[in-house]
N, C-alpha and C. Protein backbone atom coordinates (compact mmCIF):
# COMPACT_ATOMS: atom_id res chain seq x y z
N UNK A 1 -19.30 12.03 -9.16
CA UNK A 1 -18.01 12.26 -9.74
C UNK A 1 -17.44 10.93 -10.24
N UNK A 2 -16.74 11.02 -11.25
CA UNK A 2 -16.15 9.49 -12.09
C UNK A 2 -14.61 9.67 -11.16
N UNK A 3 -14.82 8.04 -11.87
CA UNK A 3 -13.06 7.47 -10.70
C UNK A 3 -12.42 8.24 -11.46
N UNK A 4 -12.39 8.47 -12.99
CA UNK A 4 -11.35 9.37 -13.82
C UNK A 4 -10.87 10.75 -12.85
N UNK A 5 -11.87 11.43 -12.42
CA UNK A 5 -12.10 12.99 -12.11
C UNK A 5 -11.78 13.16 -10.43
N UNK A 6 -11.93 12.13 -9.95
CA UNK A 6 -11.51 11.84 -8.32
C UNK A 6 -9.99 11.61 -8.48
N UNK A 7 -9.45 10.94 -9.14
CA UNK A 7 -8.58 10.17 -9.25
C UNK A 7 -7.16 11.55 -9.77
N UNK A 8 -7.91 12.34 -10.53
CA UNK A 8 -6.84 13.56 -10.80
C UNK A 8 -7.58 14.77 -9.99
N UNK A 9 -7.86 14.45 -9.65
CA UNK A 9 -8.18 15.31 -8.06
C UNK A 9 -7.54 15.15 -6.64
N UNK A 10 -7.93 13.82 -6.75
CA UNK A 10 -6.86 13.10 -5.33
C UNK A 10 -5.33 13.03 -5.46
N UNK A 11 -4.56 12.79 -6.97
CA UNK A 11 -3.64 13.21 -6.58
C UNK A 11 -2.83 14.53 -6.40
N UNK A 12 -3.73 16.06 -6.76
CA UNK A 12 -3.51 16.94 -6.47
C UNK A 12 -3.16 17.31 -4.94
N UNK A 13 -4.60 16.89 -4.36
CA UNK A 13 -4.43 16.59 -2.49
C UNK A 13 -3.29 15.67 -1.96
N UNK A 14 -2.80 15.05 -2.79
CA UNK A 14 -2.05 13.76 -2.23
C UNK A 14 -0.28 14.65 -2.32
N UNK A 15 -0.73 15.49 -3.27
CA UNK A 15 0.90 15.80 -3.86
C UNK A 15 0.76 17.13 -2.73
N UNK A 16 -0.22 17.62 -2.52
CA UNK A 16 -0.39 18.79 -1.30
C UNK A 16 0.46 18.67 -0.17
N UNK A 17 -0.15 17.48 0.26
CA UNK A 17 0.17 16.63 1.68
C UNK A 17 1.44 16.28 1.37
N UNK A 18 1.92 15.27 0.55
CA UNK A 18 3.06 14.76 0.53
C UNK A 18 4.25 16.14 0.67
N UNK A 19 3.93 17.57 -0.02
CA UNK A 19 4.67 18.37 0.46
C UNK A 19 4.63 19.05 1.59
N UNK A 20 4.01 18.93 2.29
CA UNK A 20 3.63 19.38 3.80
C UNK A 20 3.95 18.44 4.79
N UNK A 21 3.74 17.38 4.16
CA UNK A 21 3.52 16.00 5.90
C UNK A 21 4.83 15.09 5.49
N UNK A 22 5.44 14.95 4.38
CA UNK A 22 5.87 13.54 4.18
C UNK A 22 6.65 13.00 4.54
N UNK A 23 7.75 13.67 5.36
CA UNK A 23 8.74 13.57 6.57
C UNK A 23 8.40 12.89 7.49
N UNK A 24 7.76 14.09 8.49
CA UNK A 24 6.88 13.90 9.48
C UNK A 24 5.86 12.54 9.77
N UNK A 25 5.20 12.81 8.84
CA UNK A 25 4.12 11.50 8.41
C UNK A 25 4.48 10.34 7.99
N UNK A 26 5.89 10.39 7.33
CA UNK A 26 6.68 9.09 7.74
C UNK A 26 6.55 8.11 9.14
N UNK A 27 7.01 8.91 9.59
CA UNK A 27 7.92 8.54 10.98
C UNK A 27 6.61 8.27 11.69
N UNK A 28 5.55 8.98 11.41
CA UNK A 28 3.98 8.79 12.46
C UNK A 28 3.30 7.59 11.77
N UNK A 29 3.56 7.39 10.52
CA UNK A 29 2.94 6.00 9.51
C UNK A 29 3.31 4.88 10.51
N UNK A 30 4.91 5.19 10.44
CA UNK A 30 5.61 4.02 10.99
C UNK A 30 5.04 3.17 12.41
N UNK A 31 5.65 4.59 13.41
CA UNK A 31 4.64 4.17 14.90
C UNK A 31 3.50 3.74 14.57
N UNK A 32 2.33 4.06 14.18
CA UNK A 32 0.90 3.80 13.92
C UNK A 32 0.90 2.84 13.63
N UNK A 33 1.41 1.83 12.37
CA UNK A 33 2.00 0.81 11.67
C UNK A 33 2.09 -0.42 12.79
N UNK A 34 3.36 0.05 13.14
CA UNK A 34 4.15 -1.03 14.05
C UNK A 34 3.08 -1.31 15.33
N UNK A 35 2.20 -0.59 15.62
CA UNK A 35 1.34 -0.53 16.87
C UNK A 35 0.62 -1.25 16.70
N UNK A 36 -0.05 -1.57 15.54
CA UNK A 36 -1.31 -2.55 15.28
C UNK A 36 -0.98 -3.99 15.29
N UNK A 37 -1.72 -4.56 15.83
CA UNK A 37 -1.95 -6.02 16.64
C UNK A 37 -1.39 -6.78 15.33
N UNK A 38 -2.19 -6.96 14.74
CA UNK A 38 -1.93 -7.61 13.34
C UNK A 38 -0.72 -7.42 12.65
N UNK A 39 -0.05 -6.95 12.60
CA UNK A 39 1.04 -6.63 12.19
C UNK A 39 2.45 -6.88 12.51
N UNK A 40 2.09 -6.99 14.12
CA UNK A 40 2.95 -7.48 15.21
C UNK A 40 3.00 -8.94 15.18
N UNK A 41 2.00 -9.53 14.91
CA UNK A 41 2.59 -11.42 14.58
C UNK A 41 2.10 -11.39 13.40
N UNK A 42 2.17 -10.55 12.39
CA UNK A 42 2.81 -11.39 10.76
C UNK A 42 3.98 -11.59 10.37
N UNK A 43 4.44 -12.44 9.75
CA UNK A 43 5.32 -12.81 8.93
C UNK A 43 5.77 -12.35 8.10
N UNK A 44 5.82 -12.35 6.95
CA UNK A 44 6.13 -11.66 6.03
C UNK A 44 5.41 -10.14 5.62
N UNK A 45 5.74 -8.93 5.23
CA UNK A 45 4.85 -8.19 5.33
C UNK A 45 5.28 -7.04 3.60
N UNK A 46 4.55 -7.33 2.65
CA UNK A 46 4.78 -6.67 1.73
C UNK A 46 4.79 -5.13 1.68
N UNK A 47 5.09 -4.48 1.11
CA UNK A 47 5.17 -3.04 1.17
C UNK A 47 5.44 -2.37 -0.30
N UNK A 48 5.91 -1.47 -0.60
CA UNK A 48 5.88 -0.83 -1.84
C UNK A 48 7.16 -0.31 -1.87
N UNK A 49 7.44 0.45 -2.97
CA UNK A 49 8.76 1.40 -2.86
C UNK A 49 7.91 2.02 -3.52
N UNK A 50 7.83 3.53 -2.82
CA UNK A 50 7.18 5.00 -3.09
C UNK A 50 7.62 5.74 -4.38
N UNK A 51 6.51 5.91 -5.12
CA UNK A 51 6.60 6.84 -6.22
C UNK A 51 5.95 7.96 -6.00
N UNK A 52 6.22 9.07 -7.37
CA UNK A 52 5.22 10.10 -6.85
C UNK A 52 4.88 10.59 -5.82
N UNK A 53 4.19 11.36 -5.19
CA UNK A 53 3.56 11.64 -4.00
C UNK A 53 3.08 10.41 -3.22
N UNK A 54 3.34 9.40 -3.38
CA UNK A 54 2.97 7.97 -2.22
C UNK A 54 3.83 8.75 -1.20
N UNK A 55 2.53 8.33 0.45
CA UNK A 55 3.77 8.41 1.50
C UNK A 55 5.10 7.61 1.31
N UNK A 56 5.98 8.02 1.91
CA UNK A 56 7.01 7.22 2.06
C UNK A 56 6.99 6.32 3.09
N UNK A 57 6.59 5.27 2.77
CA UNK A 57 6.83 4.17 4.07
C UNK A 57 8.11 2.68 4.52
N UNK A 58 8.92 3.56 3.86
CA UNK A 58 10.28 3.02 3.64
C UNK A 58 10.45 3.10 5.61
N UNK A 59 10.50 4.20 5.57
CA UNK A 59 11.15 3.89 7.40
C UNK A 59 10.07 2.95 7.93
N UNK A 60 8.91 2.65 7.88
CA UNK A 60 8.15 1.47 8.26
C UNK A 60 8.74 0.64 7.91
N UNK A 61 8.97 0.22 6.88
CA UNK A 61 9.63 -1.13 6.43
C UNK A 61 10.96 -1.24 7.30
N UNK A 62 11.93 -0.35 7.08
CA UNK A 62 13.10 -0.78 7.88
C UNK A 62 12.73 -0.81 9.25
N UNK A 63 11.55 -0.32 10.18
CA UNK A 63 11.20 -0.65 10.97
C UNK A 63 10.76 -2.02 11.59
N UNK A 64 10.14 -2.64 10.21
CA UNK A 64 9.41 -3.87 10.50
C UNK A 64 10.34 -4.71 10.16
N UNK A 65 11.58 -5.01 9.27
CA UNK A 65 12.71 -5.40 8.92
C UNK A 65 13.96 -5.82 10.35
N UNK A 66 14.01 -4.78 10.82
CA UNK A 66 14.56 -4.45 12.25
C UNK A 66 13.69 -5.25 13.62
N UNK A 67 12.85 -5.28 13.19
CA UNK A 67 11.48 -6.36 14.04
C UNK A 67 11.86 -8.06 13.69
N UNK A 68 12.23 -8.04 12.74
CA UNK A 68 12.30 -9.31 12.37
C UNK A 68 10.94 -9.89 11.00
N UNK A 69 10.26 -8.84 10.88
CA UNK A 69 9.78 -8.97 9.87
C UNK A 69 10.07 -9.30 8.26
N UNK A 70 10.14 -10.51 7.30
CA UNK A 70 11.10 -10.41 6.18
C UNK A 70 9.87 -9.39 5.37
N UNK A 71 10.75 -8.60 4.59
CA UNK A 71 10.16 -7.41 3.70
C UNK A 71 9.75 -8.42 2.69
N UNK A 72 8.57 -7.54 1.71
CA UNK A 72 8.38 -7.86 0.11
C UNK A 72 8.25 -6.90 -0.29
N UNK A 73 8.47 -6.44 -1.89
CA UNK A 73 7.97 -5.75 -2.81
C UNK A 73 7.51 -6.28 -3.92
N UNK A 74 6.21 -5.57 -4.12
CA UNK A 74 5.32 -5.88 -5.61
C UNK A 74 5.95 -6.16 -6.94
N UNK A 75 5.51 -6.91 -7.67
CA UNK A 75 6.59 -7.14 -9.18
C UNK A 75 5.15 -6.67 -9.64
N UNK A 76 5.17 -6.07 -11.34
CA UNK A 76 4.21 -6.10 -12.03
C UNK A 76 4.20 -7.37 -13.33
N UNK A 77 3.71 -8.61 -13.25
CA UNK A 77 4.21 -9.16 -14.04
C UNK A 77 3.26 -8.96 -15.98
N UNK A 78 2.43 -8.92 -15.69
CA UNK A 78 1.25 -8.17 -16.72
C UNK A 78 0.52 -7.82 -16.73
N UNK A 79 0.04 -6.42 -17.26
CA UNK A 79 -1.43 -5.53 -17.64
C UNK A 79 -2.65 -6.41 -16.68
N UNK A 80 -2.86 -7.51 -17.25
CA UNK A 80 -4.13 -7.81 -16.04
C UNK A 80 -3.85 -9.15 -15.26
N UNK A 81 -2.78 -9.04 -15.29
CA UNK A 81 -2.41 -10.06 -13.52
C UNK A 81 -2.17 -9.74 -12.49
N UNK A 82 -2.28 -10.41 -11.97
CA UNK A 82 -1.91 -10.04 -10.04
C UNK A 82 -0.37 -9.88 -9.74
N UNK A 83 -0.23 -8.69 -8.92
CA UNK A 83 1.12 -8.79 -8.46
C UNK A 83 2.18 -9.94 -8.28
N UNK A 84 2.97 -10.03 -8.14
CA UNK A 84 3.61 -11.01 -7.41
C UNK A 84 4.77 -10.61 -6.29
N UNK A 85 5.26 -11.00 -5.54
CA UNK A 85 5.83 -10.12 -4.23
C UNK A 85 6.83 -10.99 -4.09
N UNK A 86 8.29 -10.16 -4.12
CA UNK A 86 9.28 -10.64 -4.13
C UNK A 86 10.39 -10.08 -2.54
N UNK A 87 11.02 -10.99 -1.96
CA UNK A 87 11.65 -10.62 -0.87
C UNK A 87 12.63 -9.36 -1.29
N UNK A 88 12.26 -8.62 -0.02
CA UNK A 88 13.69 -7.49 -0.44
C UNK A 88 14.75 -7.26 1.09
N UNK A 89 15.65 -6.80 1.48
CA UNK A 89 15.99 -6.92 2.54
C UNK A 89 16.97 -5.74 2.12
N UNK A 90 16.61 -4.66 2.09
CA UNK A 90 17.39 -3.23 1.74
C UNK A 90 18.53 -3.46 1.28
N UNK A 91 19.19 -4.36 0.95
CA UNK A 91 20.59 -4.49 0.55
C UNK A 91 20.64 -4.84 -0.86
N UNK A 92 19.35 -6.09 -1.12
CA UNK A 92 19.75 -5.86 -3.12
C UNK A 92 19.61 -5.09 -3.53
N UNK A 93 19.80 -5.18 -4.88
CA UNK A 93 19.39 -3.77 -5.42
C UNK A 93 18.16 -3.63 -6.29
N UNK A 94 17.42 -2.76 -6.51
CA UNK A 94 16.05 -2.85 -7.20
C UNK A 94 16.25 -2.35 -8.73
N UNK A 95 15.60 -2.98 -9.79
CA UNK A 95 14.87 -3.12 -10.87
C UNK A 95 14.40 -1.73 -11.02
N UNK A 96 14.17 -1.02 -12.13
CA UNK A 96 12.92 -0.13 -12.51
C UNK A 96 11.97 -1.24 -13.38
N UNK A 97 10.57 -1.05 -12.67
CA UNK A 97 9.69 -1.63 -13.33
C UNK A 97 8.54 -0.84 -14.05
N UNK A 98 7.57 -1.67 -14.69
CA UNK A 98 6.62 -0.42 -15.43
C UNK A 98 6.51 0.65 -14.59
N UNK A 99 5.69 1.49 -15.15
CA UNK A 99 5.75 2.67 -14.95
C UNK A 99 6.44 3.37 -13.34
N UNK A 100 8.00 3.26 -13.98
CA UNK A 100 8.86 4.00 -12.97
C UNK A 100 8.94 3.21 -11.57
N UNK A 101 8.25 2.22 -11.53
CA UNK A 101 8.10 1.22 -10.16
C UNK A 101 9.32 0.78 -9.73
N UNK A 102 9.94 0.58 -8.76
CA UNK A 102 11.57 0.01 -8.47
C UNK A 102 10.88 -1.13 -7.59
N UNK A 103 11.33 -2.76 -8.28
CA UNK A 103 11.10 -3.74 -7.71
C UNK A 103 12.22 -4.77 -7.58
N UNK A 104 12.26 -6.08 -6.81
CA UNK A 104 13.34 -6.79 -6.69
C UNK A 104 13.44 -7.33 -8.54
N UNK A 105 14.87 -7.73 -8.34
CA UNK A 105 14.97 -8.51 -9.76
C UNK A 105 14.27 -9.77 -10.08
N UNK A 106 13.79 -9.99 -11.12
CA UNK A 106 13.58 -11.61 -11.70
C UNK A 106 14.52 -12.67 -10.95
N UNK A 107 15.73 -12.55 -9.92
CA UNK A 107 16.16 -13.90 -9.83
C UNK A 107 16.03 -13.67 -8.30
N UNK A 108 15.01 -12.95 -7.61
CA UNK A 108 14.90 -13.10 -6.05
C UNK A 108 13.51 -14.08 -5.51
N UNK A 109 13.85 -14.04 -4.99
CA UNK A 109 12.89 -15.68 -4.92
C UNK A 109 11.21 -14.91 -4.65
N UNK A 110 10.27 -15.52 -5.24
CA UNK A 110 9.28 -14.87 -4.68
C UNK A 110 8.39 -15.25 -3.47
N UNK A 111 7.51 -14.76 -2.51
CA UNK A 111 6.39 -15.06 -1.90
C UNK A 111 5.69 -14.92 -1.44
N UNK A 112 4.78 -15.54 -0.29
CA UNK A 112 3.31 -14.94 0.11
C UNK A 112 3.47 -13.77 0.91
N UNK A 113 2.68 -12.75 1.06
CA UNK A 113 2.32 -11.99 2.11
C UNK A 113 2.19 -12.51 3.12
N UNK A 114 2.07 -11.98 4.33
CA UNK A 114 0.69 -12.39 5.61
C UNK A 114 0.33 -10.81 5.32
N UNK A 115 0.90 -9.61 5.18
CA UNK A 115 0.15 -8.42 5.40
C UNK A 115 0.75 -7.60 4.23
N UNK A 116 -0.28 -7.03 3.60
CA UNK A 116 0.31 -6.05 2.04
C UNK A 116 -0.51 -4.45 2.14
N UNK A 117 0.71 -3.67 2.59
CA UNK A 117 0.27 -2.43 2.32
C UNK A 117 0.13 -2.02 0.85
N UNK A 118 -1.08 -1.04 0.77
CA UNK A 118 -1.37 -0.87 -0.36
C UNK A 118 -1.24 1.06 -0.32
N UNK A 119 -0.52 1.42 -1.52
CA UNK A 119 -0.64 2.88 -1.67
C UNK A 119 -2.36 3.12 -2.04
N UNK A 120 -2.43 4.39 -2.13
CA UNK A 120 -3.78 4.90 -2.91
C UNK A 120 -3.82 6.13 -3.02
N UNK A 121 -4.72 6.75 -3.62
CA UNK A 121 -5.55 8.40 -3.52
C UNK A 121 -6.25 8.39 -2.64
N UNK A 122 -7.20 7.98 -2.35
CA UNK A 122 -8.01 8.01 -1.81
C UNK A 122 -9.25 6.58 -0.60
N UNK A 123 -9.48 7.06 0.61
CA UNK A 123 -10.19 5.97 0.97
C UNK A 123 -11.39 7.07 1.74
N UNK A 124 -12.52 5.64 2.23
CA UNK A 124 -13.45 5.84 2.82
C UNK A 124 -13.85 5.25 4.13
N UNK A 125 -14.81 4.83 4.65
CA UNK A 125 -15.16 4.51 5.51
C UNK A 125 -15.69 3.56 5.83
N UNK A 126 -15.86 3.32 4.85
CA UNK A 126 -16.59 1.82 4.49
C UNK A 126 -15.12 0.79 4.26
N UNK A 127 -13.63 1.27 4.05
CA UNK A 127 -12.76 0.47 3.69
C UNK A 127 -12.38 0.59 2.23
N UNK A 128 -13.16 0.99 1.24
CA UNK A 128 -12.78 1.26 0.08
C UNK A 128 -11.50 1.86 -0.40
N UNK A 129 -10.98 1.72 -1.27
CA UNK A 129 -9.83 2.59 -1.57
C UNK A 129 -9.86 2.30 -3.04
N UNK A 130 -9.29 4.24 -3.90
CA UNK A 130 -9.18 4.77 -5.06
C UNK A 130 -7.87 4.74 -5.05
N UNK A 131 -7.61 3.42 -6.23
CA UNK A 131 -6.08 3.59 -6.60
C UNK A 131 -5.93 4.04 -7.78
N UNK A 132 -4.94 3.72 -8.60
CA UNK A 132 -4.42 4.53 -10.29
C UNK A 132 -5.40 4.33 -11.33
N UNK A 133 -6.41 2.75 -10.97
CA UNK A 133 -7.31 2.77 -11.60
C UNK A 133 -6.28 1.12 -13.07
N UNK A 134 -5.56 1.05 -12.75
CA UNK A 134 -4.72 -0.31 -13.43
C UNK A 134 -5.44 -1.95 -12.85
N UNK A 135 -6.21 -1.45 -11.74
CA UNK A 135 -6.56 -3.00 -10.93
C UNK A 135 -5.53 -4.31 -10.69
N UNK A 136 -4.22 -3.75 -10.37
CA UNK A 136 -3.20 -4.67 -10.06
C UNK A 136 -3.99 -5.29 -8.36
N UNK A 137 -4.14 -4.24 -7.50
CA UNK A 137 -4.13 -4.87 -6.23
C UNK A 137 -5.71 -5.16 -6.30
N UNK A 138 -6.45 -4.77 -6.93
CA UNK A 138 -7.78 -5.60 -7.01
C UNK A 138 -8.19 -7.40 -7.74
N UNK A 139 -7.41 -7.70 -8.37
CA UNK A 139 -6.69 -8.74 -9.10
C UNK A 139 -5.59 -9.28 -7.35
N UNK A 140 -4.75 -8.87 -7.42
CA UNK A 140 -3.84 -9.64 -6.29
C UNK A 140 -4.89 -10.11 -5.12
N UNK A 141 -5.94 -9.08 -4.34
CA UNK A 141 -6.58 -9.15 -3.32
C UNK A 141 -7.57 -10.56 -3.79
N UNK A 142 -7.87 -10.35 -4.97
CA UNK A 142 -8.82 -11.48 -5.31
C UNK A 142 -8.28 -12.94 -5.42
N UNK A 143 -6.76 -13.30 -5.38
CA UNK A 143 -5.92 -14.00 -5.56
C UNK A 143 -5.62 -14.51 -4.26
N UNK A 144 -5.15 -13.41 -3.13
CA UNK A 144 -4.96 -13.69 -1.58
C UNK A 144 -5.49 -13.42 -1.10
N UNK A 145 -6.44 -14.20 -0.87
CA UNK A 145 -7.87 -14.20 0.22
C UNK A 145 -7.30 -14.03 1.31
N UNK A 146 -6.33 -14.41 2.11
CA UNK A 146 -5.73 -14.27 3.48
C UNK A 146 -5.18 -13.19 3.96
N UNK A 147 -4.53 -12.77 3.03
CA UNK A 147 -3.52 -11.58 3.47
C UNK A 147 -4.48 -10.01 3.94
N UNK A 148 -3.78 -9.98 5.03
CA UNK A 148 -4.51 -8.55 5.61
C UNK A 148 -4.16 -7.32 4.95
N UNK A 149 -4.79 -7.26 4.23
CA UNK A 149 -4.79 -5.66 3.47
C UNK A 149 -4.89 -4.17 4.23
N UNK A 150 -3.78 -3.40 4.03
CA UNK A 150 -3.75 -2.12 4.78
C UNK A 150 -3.31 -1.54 4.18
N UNK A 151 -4.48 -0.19 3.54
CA UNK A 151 -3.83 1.15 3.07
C UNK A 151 -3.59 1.99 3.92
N UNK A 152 -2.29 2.43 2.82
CA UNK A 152 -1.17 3.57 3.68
C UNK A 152 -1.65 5.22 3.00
N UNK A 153 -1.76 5.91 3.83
CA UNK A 153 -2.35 7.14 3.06
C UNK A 153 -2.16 8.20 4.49
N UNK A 154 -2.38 9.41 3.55
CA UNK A 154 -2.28 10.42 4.55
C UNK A 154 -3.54 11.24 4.55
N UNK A 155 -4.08 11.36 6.43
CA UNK A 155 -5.11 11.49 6.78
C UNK A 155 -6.00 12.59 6.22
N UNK A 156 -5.44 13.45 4.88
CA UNK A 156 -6.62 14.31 3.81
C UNK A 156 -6.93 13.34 2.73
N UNK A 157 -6.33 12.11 2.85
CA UNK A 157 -6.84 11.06 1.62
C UNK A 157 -8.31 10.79 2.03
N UNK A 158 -8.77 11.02 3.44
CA UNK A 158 -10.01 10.19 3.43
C UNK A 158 -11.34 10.98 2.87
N UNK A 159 -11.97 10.47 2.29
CA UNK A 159 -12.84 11.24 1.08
C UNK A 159 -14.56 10.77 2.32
N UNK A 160 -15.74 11.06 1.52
CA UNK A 160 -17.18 10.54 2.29
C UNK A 160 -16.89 8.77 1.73
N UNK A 161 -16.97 8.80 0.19
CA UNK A 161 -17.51 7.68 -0.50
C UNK A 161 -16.68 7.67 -1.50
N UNK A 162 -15.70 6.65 -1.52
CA UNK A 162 -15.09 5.91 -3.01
C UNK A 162 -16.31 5.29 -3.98
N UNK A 163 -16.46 5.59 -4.95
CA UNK A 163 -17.11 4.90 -6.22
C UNK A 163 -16.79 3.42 -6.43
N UNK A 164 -17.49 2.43 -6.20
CA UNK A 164 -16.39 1.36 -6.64
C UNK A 164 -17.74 0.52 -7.57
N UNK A 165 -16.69 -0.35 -8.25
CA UNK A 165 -17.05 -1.62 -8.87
C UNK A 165 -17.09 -3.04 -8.16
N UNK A 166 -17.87 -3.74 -8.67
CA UNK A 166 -18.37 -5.15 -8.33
C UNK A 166 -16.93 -5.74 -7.83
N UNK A 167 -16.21 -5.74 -9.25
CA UNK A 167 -13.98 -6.59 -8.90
C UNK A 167 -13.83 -5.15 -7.76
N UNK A 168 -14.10 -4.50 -6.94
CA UNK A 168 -12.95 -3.47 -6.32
C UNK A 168 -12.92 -4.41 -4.77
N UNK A 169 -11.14 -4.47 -4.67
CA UNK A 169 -11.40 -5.54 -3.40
C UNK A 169 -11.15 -4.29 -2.37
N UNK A 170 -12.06 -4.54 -1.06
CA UNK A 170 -11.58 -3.76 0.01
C UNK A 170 -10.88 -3.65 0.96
N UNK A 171 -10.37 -2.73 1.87
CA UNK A 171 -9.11 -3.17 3.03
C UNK A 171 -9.82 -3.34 4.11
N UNK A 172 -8.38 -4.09 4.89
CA UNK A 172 -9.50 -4.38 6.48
C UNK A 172 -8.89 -3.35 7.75
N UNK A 173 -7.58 -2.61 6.69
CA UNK A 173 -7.02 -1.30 7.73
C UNK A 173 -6.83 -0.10 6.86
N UNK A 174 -6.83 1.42 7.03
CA UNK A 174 -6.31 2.03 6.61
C UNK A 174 -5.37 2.62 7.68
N UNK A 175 -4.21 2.95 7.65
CA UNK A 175 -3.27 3.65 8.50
C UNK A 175 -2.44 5.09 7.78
N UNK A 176 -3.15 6.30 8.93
CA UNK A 176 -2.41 7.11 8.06
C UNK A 176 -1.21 7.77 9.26
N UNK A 177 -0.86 8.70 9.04
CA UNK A 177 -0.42 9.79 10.29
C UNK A 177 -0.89 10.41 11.54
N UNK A 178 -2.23 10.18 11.29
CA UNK A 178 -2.74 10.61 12.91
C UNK A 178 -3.66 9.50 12.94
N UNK A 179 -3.99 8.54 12.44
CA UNK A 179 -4.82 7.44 12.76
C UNK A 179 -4.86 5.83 12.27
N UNK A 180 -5.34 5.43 12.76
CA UNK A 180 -5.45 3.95 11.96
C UNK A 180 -7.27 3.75 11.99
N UNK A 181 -7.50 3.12 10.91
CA UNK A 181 -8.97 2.87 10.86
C UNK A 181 -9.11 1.33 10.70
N UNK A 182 -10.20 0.39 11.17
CA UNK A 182 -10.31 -0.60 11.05
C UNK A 182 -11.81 -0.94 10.23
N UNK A 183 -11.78 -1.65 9.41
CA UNK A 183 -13.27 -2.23 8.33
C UNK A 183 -12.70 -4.01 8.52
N UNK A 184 -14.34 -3.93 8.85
CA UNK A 184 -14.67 -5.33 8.42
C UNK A 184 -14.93 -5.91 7.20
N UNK A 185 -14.13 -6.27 6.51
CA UNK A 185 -14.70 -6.63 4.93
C UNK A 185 -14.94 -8.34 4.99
N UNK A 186 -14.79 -8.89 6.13
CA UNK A 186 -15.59 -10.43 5.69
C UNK A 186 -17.25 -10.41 5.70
């Protein structure tokens, strides 16, 4: 099957779930989230603001915010560059960015991760993950070698085998609602 044909497949399943779990599966992201070792002494910890059928992992964030964690959100700055991650702390106010994305403004200061959740369609077992198919976070991952990568997904995202390419960078967590998975990608 092509990433095209997975990819509008997965978000059929994704938009399934998101109407069935996405409450619920919030609040279980979150715990699951906050539980993992790694996560618990990072620093800064990037996150997303949910579009579409993405879980919502907004109550994670104000979770990890409430921890003492400082938030980020993704900027898109061009077609084939790497993200850039700007502080947010629920109180400014967000930007619409390309496609429908809500990010901090151009005058919030930007910076590093230690840990960047990543949305997706789809993952595997191997660590792989099927995103929109734009290669923003495959580009960023290749940029921050350090930062611990963890997709956020809900536990019918996990497929046998993602298709990937040579550039597809992989995660070293996936965390959904009833589980967390760990890959070694060094």
């Amino acid at each position: 099957m092509t990433k095209k044909t997975l990819r509008s497949r997965m978000k059929d399943v994704r938009e399934q779930l998101h109407q069935k779990h996405n409450v619920r599966g919030a609040k279980l992201l979150a715990a699951n989230l906050l539980s993992l070792d790694v996560v618990q002494k990072a620093g800064i910890v990037a996150g997303y603001y949910p579009i579409q059928s993405e879980l919502d992992i907004i109550v994670a964030l104000k979770a990890l915010h409430a921890a003492h964690h400082p938030i980020a959100l993704p900027v898109m700055t061009g077609p084939d560059s790497p993200l850039l991650f700007r502080g947010w702390d629920f109180t400014t106010p967000l930007v619409e960015g390309p496609f429908g994305v809500r990010e901090p403004a151009a005058d919030v200061a930007s910076v590093i991760p230690d840990v960047v959740l990543v949305p997706l369609l789809a993952f595997d077992d191997q660590g792989q993950r099927l995103g929109y198919g734009g290669g923003f976070y495959d580009r960023t991952f290749a940029h921050l070698k350090d930062a611990v990568r963890i997709g956020v997904a809900f536990e019918g995202q996990k497929i046998e085998a993602v298709p990937t390419e040579s550039y597809d960078q992989g995660l070293d967590y996936v965390i959904t609602e009833q589980k967390t998975y760990s890959f070694d990608r060094l």
